[in-house]
C-alpha atoms as a PDB file:
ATOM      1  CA  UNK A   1      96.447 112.887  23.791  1.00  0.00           C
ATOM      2  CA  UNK A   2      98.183 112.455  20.139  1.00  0.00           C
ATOM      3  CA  UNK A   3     101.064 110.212  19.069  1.00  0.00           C
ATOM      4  CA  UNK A   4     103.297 111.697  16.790  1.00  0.00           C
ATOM      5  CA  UNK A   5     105.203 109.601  15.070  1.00  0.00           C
ATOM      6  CA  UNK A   6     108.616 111.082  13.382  1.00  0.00           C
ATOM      7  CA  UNK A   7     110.936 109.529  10.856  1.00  0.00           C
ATOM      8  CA  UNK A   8     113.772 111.180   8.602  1.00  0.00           C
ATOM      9  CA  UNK A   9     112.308 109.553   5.788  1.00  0.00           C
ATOM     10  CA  UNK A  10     108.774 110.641   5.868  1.00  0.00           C
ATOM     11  CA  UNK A  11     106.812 113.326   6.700  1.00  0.00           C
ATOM     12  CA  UNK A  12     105.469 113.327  10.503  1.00  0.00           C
ATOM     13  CA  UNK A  13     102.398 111.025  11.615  1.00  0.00           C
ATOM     14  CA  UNK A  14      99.562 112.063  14.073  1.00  0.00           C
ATOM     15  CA  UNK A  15      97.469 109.975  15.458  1.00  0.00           C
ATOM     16  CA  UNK A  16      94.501 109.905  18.395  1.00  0.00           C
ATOM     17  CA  UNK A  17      95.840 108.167  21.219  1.00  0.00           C
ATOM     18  CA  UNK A  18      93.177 104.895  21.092  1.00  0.00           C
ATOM     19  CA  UNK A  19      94.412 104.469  17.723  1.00  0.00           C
ATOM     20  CA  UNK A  20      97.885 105.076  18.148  1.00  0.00           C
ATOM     21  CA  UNK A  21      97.891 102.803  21.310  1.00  0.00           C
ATOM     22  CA  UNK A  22      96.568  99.981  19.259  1.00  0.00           C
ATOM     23  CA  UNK A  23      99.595  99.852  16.529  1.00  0.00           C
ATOM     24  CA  UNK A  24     102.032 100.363  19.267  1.00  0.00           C
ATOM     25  CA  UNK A  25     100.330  97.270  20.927  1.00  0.00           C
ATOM     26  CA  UNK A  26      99.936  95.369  17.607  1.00  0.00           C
ATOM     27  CA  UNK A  27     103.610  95.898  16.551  1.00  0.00           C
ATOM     28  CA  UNK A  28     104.494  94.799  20.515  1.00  0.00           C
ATOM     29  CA  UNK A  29     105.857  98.830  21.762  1.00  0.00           C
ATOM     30  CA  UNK A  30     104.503  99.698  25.469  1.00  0.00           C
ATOM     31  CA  UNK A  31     102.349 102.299  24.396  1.00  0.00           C
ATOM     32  CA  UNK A  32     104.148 105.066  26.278  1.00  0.00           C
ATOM     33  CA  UNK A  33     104.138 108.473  25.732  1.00  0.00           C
ATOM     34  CA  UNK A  34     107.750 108.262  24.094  1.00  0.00           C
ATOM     35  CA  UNK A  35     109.219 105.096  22.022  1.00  0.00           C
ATOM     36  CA  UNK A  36     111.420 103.953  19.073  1.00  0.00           C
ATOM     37  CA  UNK A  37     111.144 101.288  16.582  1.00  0.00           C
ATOM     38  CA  UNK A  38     114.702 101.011  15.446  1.00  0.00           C
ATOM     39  CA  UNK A  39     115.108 100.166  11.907  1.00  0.00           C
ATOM     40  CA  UNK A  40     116.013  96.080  13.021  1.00  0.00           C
ATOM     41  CA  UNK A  41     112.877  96.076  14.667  1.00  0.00           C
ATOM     42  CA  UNK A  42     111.102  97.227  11.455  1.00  0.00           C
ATOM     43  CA  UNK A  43     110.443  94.426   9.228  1.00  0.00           C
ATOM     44  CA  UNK A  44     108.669  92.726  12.545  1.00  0.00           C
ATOM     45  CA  UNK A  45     106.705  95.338  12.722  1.00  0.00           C
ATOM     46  CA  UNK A  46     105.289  95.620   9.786  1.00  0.00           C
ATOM     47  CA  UNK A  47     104.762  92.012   9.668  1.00  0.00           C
ATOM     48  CA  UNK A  48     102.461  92.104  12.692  1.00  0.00           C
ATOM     49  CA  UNK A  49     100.601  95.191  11.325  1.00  0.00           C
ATOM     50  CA  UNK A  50     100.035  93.265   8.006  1.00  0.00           C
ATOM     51  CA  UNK A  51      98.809  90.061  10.230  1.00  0.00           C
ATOM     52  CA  UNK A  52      96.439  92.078  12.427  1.00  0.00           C
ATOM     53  CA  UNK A  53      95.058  93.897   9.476  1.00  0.00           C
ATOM     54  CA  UNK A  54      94.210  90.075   7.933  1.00  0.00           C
ATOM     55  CA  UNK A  55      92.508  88.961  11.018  1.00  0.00           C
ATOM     56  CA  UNK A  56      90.573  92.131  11.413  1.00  0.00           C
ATOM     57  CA  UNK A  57      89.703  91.594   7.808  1.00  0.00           C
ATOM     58  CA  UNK A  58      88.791  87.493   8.096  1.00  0.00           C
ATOM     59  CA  UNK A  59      86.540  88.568  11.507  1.00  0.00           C
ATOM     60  CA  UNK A  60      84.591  91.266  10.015  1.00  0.00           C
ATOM     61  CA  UNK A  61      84.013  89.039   6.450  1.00  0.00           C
ATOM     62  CA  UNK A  62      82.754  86.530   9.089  1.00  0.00           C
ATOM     63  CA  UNK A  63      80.752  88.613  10.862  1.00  0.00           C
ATOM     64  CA  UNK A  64      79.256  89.876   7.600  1.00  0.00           C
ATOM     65  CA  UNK A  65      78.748  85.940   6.420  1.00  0.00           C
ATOM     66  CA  UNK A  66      76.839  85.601  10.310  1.00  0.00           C
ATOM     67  CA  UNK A  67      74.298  88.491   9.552  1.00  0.00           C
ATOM     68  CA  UNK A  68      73.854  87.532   6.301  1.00  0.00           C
ATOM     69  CA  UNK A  69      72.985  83.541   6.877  1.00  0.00           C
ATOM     70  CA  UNK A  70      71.173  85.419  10.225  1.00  0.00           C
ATOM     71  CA  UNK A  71      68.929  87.532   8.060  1.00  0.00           C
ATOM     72  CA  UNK A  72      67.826  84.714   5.739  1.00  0.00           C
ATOM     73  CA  UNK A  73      67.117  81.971   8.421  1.00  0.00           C
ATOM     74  CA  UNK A  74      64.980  84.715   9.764  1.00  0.00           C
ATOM     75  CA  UNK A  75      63.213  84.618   6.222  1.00  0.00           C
ATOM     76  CA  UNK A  76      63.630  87.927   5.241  1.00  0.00           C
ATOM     77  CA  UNK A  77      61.759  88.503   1.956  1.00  0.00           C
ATOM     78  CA  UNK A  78      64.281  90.824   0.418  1.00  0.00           C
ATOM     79  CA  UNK A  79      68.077  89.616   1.194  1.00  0.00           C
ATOM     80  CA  UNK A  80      69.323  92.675  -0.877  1.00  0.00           C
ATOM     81  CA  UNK A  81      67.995  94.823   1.498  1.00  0.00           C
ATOM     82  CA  UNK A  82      68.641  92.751   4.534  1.00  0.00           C
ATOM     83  CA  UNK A  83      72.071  93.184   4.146  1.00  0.00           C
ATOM     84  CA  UNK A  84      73.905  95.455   6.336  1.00  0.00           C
ATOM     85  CA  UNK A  85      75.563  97.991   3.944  1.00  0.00           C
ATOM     86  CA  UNK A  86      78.975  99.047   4.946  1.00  0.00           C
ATOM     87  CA  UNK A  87      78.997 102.053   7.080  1.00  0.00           C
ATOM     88  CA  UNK A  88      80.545 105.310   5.186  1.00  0.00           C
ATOM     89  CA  UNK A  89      81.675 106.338   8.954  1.00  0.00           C
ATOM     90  CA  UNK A  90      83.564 103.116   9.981  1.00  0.00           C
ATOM     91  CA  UNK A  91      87.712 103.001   9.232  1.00  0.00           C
ATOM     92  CA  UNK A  92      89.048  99.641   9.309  1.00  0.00           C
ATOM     93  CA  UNK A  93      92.326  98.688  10.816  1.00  0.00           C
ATOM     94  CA  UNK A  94      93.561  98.762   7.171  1.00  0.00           C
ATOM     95  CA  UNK A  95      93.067 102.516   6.935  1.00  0.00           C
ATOM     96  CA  UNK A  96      94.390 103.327  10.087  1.00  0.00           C
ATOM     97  CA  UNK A  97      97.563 100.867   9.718  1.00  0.00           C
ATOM     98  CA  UNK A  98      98.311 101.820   5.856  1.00  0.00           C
ATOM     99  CA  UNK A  99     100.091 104.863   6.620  1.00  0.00           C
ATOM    100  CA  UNK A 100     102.382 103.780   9.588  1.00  0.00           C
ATOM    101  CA  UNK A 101     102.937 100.709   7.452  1.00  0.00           C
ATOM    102  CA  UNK A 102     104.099 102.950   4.745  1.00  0.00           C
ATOM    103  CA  UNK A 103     106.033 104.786   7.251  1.00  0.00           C
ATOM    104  CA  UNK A 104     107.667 102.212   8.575  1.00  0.00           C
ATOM    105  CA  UNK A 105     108.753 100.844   5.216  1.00  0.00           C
ATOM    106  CA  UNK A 106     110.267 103.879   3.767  1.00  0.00           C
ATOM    107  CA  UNK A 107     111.776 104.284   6.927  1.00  0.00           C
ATOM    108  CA  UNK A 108     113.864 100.926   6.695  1.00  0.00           C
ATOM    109  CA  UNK A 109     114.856 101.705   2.890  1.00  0.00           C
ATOM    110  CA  UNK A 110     116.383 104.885   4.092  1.00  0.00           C
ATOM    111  CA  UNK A 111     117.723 103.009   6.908  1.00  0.00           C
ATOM    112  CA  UNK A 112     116.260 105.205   9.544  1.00  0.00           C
ATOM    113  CA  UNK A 113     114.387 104.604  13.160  1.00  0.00           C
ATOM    114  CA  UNK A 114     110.475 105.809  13.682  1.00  0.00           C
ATOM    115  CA  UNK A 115     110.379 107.294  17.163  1.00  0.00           C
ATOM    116  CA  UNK A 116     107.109 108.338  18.502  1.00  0.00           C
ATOM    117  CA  UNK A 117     106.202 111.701  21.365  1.00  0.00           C
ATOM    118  CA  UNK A 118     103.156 112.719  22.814  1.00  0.00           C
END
């Protein structure tokens, strides 16, 4: 399944449904196959997408700092090449949010609602 999210204001968003589900359930929308975020509900929105995105950001810097402190307890000889490089395949929450964000807040400047179909 896709989400397709449609706005007056922007040009239409598709999204797989796992990570379509998860803004919906970040910005507090039943993940249904229909929905609306009205243009009062908006700025909320995008706060909690910004929020989430921080977290997700703090968790995986921690995680990183873990492996890291991990890898030299362990006495690696080379902590350079201990470290786990960032994977070219992985899309953070920040990649998949930044264009629903953007979305969203051209949306509310031209005072119109997203609504979302399957």
């Amino acid at each position: 399944m896709l989400y397709k999210f449609k706005s007056r204001s922007t040009a239409d968003l598709i999204l797989l449904e796992p990570h379509g589900r998860r803004l919906l359930q970040i910005i507090g929308k039943e993940p249904a196959a229909s929905g609306i975020v009205t243009v009062a509900q908006i700025p909320a929105a995008v706060a909690a997408l910004e929020a989430a995105v921080a977290e997700d950001e703090r968790q995986a810097a921690a995680q990183r700092a873990a492996a890291a402190a991990e890898a030299a307890q362990d006495g690696s000889a080379d902590t350079q090449d201990s470290e786990e490089a960032p994977r070219s395949d992985f899309v953070s929450l920040r990649q998949r949010a930044a264009p629903f964000i953007d979305m969203l807040r051209r949306s509310a400047q031209g005072g119109h609602d997203v609504v979302w179909g399957a």
